[in-house]
Protein backbone atom coordinates (compact mmCIF):
# COMPACT_ATOMS: atom_id res chain seq x y z
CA UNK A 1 58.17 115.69 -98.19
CA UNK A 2 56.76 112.31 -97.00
CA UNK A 3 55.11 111.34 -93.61
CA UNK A 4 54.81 108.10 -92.02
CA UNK A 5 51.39 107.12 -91.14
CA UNK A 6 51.07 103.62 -89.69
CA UNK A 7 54.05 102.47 -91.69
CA UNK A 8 52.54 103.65 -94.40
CA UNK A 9 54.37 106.53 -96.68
CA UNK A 10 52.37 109.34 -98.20
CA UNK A 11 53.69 111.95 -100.96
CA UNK A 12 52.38 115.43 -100.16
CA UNK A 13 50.64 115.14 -103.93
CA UNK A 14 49.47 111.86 -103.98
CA UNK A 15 45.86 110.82 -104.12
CA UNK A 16 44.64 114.13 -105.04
CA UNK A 17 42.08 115.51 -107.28
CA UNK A 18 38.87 113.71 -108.02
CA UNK A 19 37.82 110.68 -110.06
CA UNK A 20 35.91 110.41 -112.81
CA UNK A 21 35.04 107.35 -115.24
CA UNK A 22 35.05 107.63 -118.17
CA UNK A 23 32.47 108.78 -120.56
CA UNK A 24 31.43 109.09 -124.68
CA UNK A 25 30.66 112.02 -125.94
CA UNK A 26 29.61 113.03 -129.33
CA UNK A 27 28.61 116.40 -130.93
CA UNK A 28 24.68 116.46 -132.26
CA UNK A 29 23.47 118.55 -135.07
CA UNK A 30 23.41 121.84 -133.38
CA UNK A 31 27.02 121.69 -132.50
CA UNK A 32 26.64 120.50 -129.02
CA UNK A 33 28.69 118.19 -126.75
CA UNK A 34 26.66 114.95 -126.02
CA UNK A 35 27.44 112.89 -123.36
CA UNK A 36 27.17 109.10 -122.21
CA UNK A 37 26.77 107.17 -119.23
CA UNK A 38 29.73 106.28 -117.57
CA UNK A 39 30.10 102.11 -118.55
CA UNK A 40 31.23 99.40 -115.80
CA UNK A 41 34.74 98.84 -115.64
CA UNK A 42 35.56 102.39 -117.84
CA UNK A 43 39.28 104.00 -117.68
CA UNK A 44 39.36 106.51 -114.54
CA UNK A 45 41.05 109.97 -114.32
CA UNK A 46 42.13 111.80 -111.17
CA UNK A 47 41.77 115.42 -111.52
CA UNK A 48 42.64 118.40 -109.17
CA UNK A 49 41.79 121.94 -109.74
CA UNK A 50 44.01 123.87 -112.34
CA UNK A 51 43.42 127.10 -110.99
CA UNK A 52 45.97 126.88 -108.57
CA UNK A 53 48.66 126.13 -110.95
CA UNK A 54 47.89 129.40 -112.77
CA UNK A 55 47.94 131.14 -109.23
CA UNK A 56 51.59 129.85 -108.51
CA UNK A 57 53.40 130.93 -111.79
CA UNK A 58 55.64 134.04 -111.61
CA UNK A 59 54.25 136.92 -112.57
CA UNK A 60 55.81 138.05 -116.24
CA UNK A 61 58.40 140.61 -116.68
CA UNK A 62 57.20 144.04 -117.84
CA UNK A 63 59.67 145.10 -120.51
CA UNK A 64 59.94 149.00 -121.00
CA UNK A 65 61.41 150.99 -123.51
CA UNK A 66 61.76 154.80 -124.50
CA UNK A 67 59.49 155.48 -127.67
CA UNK A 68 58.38 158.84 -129.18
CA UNK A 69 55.00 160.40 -127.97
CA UNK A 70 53.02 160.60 -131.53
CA UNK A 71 51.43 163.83 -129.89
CA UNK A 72 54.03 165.53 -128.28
CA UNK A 73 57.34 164.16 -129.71
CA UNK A 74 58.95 163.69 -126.39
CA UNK A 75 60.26 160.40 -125.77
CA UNK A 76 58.53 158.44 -123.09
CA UNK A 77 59.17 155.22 -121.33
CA UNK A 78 56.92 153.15 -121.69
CA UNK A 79 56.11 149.40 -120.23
CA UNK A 80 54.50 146.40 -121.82
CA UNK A 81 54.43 142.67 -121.26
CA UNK A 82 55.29 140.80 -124.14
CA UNK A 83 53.32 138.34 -125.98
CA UNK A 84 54.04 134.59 -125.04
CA UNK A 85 55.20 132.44 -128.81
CA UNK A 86 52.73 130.09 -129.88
CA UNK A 87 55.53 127.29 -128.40
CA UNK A 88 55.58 128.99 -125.22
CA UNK A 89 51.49 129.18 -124.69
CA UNK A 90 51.82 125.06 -125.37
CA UNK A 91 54.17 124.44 -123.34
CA UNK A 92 52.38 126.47 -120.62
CA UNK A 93 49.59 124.59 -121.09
CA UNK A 94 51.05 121.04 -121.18
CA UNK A 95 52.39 121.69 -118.11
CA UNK A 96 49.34 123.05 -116.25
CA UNK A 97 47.20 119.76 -117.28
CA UNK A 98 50.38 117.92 -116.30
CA UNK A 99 49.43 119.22 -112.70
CA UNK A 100 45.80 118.88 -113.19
CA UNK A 101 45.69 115.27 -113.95
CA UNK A 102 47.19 113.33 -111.34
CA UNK A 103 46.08 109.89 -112.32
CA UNK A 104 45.20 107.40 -115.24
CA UNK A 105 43.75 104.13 -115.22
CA UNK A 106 43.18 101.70 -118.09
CA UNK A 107 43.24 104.46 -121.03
CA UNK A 108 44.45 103.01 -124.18
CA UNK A 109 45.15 104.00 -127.67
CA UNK A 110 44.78 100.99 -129.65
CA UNK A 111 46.59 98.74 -128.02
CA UNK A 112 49.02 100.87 -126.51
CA UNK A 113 48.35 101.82 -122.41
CA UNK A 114 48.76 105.43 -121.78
CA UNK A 115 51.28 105.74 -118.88
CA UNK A 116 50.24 109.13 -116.00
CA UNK A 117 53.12 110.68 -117.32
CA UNK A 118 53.63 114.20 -119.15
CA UNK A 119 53.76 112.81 -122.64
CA UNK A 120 51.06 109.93 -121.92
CA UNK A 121 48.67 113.28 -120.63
CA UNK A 122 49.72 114.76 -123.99
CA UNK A 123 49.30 112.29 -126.00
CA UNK A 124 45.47 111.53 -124.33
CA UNK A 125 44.86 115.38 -124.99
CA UNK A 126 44.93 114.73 -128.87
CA UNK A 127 41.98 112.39 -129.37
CA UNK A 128 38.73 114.61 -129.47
CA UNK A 129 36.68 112.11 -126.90
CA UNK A 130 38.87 112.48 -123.72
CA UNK A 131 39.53 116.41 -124.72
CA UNK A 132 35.18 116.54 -124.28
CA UNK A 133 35.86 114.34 -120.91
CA UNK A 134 38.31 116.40 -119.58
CA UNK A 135 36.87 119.74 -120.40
CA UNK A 136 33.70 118.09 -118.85
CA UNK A 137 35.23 116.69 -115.72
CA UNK A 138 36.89 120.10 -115.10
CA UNK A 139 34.01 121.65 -115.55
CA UNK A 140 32.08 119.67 -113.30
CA UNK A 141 35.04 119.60 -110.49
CA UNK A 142 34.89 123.68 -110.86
CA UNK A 143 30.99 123.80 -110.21
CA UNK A 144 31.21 121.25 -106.99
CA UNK A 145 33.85 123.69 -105.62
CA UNK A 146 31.56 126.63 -106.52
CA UNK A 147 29.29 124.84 -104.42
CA UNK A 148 31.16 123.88 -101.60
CA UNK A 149 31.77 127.66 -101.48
CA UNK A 150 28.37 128.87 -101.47
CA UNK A 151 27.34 125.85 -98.82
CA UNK A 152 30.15 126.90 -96.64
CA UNK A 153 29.45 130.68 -96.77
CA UNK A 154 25.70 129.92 -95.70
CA UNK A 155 27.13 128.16 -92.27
């Protein structure tokens, strides 16, 4: 759905989430995540919450079957949900930082830019230093909302 604003369009997803420059990280001695300054004229990544991504999803499909009670002997139904395949968890979970990340800016491996799309998120997600900035920036965007909600349940 798009609105007109001024003559100007808007997407209902567009601009949202939060930007962050980018940062170095390393890991210390003791195992720890170290991180940088952001520089001058770093990449940027938009990021929006993830938790409502895992709110939306259908809920799974309880399977049930009739299996012997190993006290009684009676057969019994019973229900389970079945494990998700390794494939399916992945899949999953490229598609919930597919919705997380809503922007790139000047990321690059070697000389290659990394395009905002599914397989350029993917892609991103491999090298170690932005997996340490985005686990940092969504850490950081879940705190500020923990915050926001305190703030706004002292008013």
């Amino acid at each position: 759905m798009t609105e007109e604003i001024q003559g100007t369009s808007f997407a209902d997803n567009e601009a949202e989430g939060e930007w962050f420059t980018f940062f170095e990280s390393r890991i210390n001695e003791k195992n720890e995540a170290v991180y940088d300054d952001p520089k001058p004229g770093a990449a940027r990544m938009q990021l929006r919450s993830i938790a409502p991504f895992f709110e939306k999803r259908p809920e799974p499909k309880k399977v049930f079957e009739w299996v012997p009670n190993t006290i009684t002997g009676k057969m019994e139904r019973a229900g389970y949900y079945p494990e998700k395949t390794r494939g399916e968890v992945k899949a999953e979970m490229d598609e919930a930082w597919d919705y997380a990340i809503t922007g790139l800016e000047k990321f690059y491996i070697g000389k290659e830019l990394i395009p905002c799309t599914k397989e350029g998120k993917a892609k991103l997600r491999k090298v170690p230093a932005f997996d340490r900035f985005l686990a940092r920036c969504t850490q950081l965007l879940a705190s500020s909302g923990v915050k926001a909600k305190e703030d706004a349940e002292k008013n």
